[in-house]
C-alpha atoms as a PDB file:
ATOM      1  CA  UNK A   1       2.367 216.840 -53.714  1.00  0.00           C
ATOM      2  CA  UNK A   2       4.844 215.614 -51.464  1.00  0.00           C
ATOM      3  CA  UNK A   3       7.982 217.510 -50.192  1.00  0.00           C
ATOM      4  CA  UNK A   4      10.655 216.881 -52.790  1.00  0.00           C
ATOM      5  CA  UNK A   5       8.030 217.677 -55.895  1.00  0.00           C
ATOM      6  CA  UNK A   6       7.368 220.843 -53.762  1.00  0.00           C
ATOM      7  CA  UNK A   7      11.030 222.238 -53.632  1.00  0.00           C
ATOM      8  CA  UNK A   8      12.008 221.378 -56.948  1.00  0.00           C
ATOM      9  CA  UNK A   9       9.254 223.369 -58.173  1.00  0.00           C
ATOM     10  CA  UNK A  10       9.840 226.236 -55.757  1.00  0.00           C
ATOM     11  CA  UNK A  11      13.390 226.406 -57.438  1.00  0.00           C
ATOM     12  CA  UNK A  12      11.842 226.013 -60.791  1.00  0.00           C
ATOM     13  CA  UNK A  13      10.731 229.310 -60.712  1.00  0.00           C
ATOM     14  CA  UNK A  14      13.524 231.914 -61.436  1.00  0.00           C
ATOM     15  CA  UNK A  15      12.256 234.669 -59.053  1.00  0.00           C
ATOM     16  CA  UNK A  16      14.467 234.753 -55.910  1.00  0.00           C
ATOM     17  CA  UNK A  17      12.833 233.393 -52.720  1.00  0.00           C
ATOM     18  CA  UNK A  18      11.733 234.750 -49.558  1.00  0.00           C
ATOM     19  CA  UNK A  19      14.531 233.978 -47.613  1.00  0.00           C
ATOM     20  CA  UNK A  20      17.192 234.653 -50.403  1.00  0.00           C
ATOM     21  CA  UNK A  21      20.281 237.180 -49.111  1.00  0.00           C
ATOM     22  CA  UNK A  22      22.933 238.192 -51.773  1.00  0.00           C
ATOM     23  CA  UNK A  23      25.387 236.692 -48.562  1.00  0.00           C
ATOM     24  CA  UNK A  24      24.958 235.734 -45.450  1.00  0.00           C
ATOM     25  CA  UNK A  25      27.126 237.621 -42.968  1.00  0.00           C
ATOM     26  CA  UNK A  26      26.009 236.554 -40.056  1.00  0.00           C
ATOM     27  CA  UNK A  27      26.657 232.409 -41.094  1.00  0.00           C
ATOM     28  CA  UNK A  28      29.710 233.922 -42.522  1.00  0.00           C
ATOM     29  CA  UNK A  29      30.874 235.935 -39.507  1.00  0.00           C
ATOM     30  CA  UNK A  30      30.310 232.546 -37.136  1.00  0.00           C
ATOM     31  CA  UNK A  31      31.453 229.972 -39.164  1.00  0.00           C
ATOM     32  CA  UNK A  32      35.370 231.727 -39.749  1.00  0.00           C
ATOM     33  CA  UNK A  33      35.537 232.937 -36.054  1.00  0.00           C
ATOM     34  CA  UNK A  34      34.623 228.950 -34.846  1.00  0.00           C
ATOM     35  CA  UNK A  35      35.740 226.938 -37.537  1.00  0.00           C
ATOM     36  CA  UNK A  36      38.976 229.393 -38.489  1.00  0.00           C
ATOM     37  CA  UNK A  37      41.095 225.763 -39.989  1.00  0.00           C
ATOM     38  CA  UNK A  38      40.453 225.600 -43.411  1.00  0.00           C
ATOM     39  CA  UNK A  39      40.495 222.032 -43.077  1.00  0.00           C
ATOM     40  CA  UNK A  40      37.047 222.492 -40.938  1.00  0.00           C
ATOM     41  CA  UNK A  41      34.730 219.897 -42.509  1.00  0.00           C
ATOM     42  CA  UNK A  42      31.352 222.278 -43.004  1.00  0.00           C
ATOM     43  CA  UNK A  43      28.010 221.140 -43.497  1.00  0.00           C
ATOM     44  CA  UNK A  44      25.487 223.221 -45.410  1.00  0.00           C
ATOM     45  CA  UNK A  45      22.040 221.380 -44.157  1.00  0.00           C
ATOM     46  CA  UNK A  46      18.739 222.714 -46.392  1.00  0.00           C
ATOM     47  CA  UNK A  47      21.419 224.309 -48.479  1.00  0.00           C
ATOM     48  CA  UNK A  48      19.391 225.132 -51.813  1.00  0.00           C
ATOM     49  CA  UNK A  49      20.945 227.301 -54.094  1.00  0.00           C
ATOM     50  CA  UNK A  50      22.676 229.542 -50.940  1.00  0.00           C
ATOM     51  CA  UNK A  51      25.922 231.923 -51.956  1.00  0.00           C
ATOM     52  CA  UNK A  52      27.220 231.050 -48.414  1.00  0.00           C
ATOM     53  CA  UNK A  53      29.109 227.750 -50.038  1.00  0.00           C
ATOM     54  CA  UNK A  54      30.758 230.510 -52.837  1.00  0.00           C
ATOM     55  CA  UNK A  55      31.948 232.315 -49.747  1.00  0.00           C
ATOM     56  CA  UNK A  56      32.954 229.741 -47.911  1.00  0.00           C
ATOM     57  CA  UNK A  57      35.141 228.407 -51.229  1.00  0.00           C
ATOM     58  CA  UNK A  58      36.242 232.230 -51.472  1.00  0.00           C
ATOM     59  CA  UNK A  59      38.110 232.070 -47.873  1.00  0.00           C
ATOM     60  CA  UNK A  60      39.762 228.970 -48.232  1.00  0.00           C
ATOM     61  CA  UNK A  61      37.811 226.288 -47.088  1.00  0.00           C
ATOM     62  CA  UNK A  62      38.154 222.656 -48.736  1.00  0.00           C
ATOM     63  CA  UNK A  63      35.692 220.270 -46.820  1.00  0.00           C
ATOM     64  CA  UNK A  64      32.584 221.415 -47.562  1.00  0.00           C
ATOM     65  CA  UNK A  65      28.815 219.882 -48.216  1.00  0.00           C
ATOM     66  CA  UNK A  66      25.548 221.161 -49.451  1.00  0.00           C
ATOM     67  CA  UNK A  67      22.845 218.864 -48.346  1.00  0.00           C
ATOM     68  CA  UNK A  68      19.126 219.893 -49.584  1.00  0.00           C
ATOM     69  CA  UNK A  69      15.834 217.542 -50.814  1.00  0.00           C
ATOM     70  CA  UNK A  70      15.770 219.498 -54.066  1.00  0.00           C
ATOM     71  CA  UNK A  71      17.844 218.112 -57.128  1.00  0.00           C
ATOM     72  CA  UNK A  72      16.740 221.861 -58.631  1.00  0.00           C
ATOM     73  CA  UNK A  73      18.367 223.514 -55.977  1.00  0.00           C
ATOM     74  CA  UNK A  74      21.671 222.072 -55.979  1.00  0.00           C
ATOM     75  CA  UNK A  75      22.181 221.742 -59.837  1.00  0.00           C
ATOM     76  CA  UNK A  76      21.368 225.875 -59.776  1.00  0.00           C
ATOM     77  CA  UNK A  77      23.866 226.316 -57.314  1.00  0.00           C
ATOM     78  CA  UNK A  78      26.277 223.638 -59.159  1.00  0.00           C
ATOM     79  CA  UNK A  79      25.798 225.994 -62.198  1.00  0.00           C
ATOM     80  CA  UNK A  80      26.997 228.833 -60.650  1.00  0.00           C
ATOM     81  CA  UNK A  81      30.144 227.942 -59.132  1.00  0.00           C
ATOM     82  CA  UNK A  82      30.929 226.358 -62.393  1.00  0.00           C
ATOM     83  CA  UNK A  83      34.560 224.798 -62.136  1.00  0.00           C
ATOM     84  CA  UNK A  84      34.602 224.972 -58.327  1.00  0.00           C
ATOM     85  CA  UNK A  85      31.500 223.027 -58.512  1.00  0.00           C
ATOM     86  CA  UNK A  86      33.763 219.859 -58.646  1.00  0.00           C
ATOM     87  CA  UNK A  87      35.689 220.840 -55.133  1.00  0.00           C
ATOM     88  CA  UNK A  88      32.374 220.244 -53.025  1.00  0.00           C
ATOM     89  CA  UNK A  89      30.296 217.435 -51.831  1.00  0.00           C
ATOM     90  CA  UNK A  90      26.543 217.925 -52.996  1.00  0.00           C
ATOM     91  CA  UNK A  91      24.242 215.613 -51.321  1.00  0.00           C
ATOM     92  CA  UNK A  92      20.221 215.164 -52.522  1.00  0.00           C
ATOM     93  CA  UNK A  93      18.128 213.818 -50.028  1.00  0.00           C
ATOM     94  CA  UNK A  94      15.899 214.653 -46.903  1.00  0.00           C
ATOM     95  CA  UNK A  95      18.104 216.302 -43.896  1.00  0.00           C
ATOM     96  CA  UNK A  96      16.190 214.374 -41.210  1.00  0.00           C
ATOM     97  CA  UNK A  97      17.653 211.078 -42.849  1.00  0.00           C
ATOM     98  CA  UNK A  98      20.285 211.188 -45.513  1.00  0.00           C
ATOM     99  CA  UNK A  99      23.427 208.780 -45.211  1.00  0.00           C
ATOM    100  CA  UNK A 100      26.424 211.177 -43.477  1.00  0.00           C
ATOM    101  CA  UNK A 101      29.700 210.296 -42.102  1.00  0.00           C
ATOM    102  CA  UNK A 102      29.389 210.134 -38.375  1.00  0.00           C
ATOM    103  CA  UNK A 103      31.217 212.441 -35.974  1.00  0.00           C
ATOM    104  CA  UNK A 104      32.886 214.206 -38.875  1.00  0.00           C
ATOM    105  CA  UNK A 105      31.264 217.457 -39.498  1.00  0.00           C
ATOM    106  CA  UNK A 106      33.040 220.776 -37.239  1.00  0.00           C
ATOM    107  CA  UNK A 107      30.368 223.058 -38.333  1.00  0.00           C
ATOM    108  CA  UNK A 108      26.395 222.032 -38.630  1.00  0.00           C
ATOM    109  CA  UNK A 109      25.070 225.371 -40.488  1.00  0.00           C
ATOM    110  CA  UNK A 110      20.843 225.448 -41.152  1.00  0.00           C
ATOM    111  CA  UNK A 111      19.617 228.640 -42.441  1.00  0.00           C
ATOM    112  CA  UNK A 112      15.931 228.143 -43.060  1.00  0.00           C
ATOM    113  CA  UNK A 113      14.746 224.631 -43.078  1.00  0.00           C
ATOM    114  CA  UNK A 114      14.312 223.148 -39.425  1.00  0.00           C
ATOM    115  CA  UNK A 115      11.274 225.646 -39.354  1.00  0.00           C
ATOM    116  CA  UNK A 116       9.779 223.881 -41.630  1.00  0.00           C
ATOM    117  CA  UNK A 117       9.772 220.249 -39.814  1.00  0.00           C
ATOM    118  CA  UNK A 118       6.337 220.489 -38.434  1.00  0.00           C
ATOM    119  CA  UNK A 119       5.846 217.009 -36.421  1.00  0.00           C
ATOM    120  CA  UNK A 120       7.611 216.310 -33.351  1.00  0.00           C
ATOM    121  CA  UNK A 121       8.564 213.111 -34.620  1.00  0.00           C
ATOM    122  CA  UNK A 122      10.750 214.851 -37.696  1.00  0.00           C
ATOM    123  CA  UNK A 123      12.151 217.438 -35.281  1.00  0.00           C
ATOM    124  CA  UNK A 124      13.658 214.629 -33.379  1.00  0.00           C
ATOM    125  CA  UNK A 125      14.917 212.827 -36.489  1.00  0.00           C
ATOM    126  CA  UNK A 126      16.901 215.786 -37.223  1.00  0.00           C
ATOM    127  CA  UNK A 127      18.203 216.376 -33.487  1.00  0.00           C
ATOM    128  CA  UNK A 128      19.308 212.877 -33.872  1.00  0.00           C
ATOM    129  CA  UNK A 129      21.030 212.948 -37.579  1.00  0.00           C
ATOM    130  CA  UNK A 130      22.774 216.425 -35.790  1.00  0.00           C
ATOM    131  CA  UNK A 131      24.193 213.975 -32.984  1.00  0.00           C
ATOM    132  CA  UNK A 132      25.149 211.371 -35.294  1.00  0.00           C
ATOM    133  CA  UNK A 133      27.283 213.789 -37.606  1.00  0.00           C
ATOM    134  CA  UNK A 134      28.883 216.205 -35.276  1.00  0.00           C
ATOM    135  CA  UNK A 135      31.983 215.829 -33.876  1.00  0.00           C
ATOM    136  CA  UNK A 136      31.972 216.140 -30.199  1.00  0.00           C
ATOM    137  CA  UNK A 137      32.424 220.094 -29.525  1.00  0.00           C
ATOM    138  CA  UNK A 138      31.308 220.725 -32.901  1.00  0.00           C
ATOM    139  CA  UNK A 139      28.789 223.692 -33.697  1.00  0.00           C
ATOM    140  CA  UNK A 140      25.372 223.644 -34.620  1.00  0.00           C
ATOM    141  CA  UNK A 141      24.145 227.190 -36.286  1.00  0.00           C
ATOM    142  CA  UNK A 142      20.671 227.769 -37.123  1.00  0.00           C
ATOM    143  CA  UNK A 143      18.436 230.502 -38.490  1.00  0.00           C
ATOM    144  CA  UNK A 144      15.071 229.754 -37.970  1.00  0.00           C
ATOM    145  CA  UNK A 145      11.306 232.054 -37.973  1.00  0.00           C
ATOM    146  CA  UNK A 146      11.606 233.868 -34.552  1.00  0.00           C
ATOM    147  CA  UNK A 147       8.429 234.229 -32.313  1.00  0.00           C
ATOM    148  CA  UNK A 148       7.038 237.641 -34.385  1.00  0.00           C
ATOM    149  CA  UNK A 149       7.851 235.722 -37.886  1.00  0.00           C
ATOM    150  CA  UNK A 150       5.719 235.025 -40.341  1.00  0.00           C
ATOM    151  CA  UNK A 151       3.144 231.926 -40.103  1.00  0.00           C
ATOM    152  CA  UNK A 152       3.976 230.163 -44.010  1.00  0.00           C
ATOM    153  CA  UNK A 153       6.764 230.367 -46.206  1.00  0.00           C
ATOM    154  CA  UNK A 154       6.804 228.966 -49.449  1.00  0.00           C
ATOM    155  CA  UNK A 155       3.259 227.869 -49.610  1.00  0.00           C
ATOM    156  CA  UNK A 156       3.529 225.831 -46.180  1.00  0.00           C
ATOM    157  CA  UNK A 157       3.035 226.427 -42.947  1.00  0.00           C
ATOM    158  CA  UNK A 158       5.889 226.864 -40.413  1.00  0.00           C
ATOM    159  CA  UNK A 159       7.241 226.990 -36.904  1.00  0.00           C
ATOM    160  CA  UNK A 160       8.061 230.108 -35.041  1.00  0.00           C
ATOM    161  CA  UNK A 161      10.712 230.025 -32.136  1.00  0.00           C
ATOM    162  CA  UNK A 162      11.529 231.741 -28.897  1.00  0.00           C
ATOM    163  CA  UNK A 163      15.496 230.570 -27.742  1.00  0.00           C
ATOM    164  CA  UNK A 164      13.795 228.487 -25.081  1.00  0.00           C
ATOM    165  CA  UNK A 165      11.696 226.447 -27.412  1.00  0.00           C
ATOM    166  CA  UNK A 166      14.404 225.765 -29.552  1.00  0.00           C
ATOM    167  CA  UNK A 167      16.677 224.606 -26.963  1.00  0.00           C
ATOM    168  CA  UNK A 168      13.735 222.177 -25.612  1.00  0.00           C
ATOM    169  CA  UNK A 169      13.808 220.893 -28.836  1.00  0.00           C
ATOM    170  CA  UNK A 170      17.580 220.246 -29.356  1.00  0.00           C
ATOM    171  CA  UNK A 171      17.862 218.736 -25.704  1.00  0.00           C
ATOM    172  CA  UNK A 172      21.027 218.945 -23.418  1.00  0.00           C
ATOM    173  CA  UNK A 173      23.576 217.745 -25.768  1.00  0.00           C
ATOM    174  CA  UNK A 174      23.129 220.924 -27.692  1.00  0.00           C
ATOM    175  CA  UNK A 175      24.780 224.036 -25.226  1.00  0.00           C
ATOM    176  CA  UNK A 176      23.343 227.594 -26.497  1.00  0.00           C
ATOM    177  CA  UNK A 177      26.527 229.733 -26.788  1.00  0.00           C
ATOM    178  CA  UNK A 178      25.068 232.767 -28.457  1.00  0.00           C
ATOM    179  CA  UNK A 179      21.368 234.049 -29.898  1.00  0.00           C
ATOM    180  CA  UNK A 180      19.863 236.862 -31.280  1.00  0.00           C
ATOM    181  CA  UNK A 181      16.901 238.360 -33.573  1.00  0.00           C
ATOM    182  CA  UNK A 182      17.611 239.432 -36.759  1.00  0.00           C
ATOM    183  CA  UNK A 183      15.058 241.398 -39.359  1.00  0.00           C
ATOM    184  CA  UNK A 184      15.611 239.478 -43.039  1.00  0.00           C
ATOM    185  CA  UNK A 185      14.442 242.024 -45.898  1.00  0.00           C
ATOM    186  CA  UNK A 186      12.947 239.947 -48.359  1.00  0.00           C
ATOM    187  CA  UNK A 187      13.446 240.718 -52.259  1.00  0.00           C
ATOM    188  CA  UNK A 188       9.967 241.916 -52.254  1.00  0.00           C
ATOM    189  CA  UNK A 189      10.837 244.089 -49.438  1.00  0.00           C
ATOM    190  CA  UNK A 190       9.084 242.670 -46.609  1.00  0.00           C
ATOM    191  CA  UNK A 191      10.164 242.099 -43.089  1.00  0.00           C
ATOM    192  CA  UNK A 192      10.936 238.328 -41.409  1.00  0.00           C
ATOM    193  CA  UNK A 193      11.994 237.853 -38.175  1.00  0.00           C
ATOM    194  CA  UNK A 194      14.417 235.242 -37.805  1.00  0.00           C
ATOM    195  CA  UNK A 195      16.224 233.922 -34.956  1.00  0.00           C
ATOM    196  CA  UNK A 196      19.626 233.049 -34.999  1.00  0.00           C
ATOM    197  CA  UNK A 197      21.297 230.685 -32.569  1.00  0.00           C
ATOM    198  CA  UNK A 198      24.666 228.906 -32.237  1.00  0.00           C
ATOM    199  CA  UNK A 199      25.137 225.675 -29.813  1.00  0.00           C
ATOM    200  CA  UNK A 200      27.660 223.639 -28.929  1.00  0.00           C
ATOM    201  CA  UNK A 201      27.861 219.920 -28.976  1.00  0.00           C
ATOM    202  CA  UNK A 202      28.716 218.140 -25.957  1.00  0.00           C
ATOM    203  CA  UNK A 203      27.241 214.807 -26.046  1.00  0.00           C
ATOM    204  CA  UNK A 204      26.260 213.153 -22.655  1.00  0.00           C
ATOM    205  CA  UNK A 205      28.728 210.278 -21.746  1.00  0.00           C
ATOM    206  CA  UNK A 206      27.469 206.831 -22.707  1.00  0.00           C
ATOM    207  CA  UNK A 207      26.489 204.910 -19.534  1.00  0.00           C
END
């Protein structure tokens, strides 16, 4: 089964998933304090069927894009917002290589997919579609499996990160601003570690 089939029939299923939070107030809380315009062009990357675009619609914002490989996903979340559906850009495809603007995005959110990007070689794909669509001194905020987090999600295995790790990954463009380890109660009432991490983009000077 290859990774699109997968998600769409994750999302198939109506239970809510693992890493499913009525809102998330920590994206929330980081995203208004360093993207306060409401003109902030936002990003959703690995999106799914997240509340944080309702939220984000709720307090404003106008520019804002849910990417995610799962048609299902998206046309759940769609559903939901109903009218104000029509007031975002929803994008199906594979994060590590959809077609995005370059330097346009302010905010680069990811709550819950890079863990999953196994192979070096699609960890750097993303790193580079993150350069290509941030605006210089744009923000990159990610939630990922911290070191004591579980081993699979969703039926597939997964990566767990220290800080340092992930910044190795990243590379120097990406500045760490802020981290910290956060406990994620699933609906079934289990425990996940994640870790949550905000960089700044700074990209090294051509030449």
């Amino acid at each position: 089964m290859n990774a699109k089939t997968h998600w769409n029939t994750v999302y198939r299923n109506e239970n809510r998933k693992s890493w499913f939070r009525p809102h998330l107030e920590t994206s929330l809380r980081w995203i208004t304090a360093l993207a306060p315009s409401l003109e902030a062009a936002i990003l959703d990357a690995g999106g799914g069927e997240s509340t944080l675009v309702d939220d984000l619609l709720g307090r404003g914002y106008r520019r804002l894009t849910v990417l995610d490989l799962s048609e299902q996903a998206l046309e759940r979340a769609r559903r939901r917002l109903g009218d104000s559906a029509g007031t975002v850009d929803w994008r199906n495809g594979d994060i590590t290589g959809a077609t995005l603007p370059a330097a346009h995005y302010h905010v680069w959110h990811d709550r819950a997919a890079f863990h999953f990007l196994l192979q070096p070689e699609s960890q750097a794909a993303y790193v580079r579609q993150a350069r290509h669509v941030l605006a210089p001194g744009g923000h990159l905020i990610m939630a990922v499996f911290g070191p004591d987090g579980p081993h699979r999600c969703s039926g597939l295995p997964v990566c767990r990160y220290h800080i340092a790790g992930l910044q190795a990954v990243l590379g120097t463009d990406f500045q760490c601003q802020s981290h910290h380890l956060e406990t994620h109660q699933t609906p079934e009432g289990h425990s996940q570690q994640f870790l949550y991490a905000h960089f700044q983009y700074h990209p090294t000077p051509a030449g």
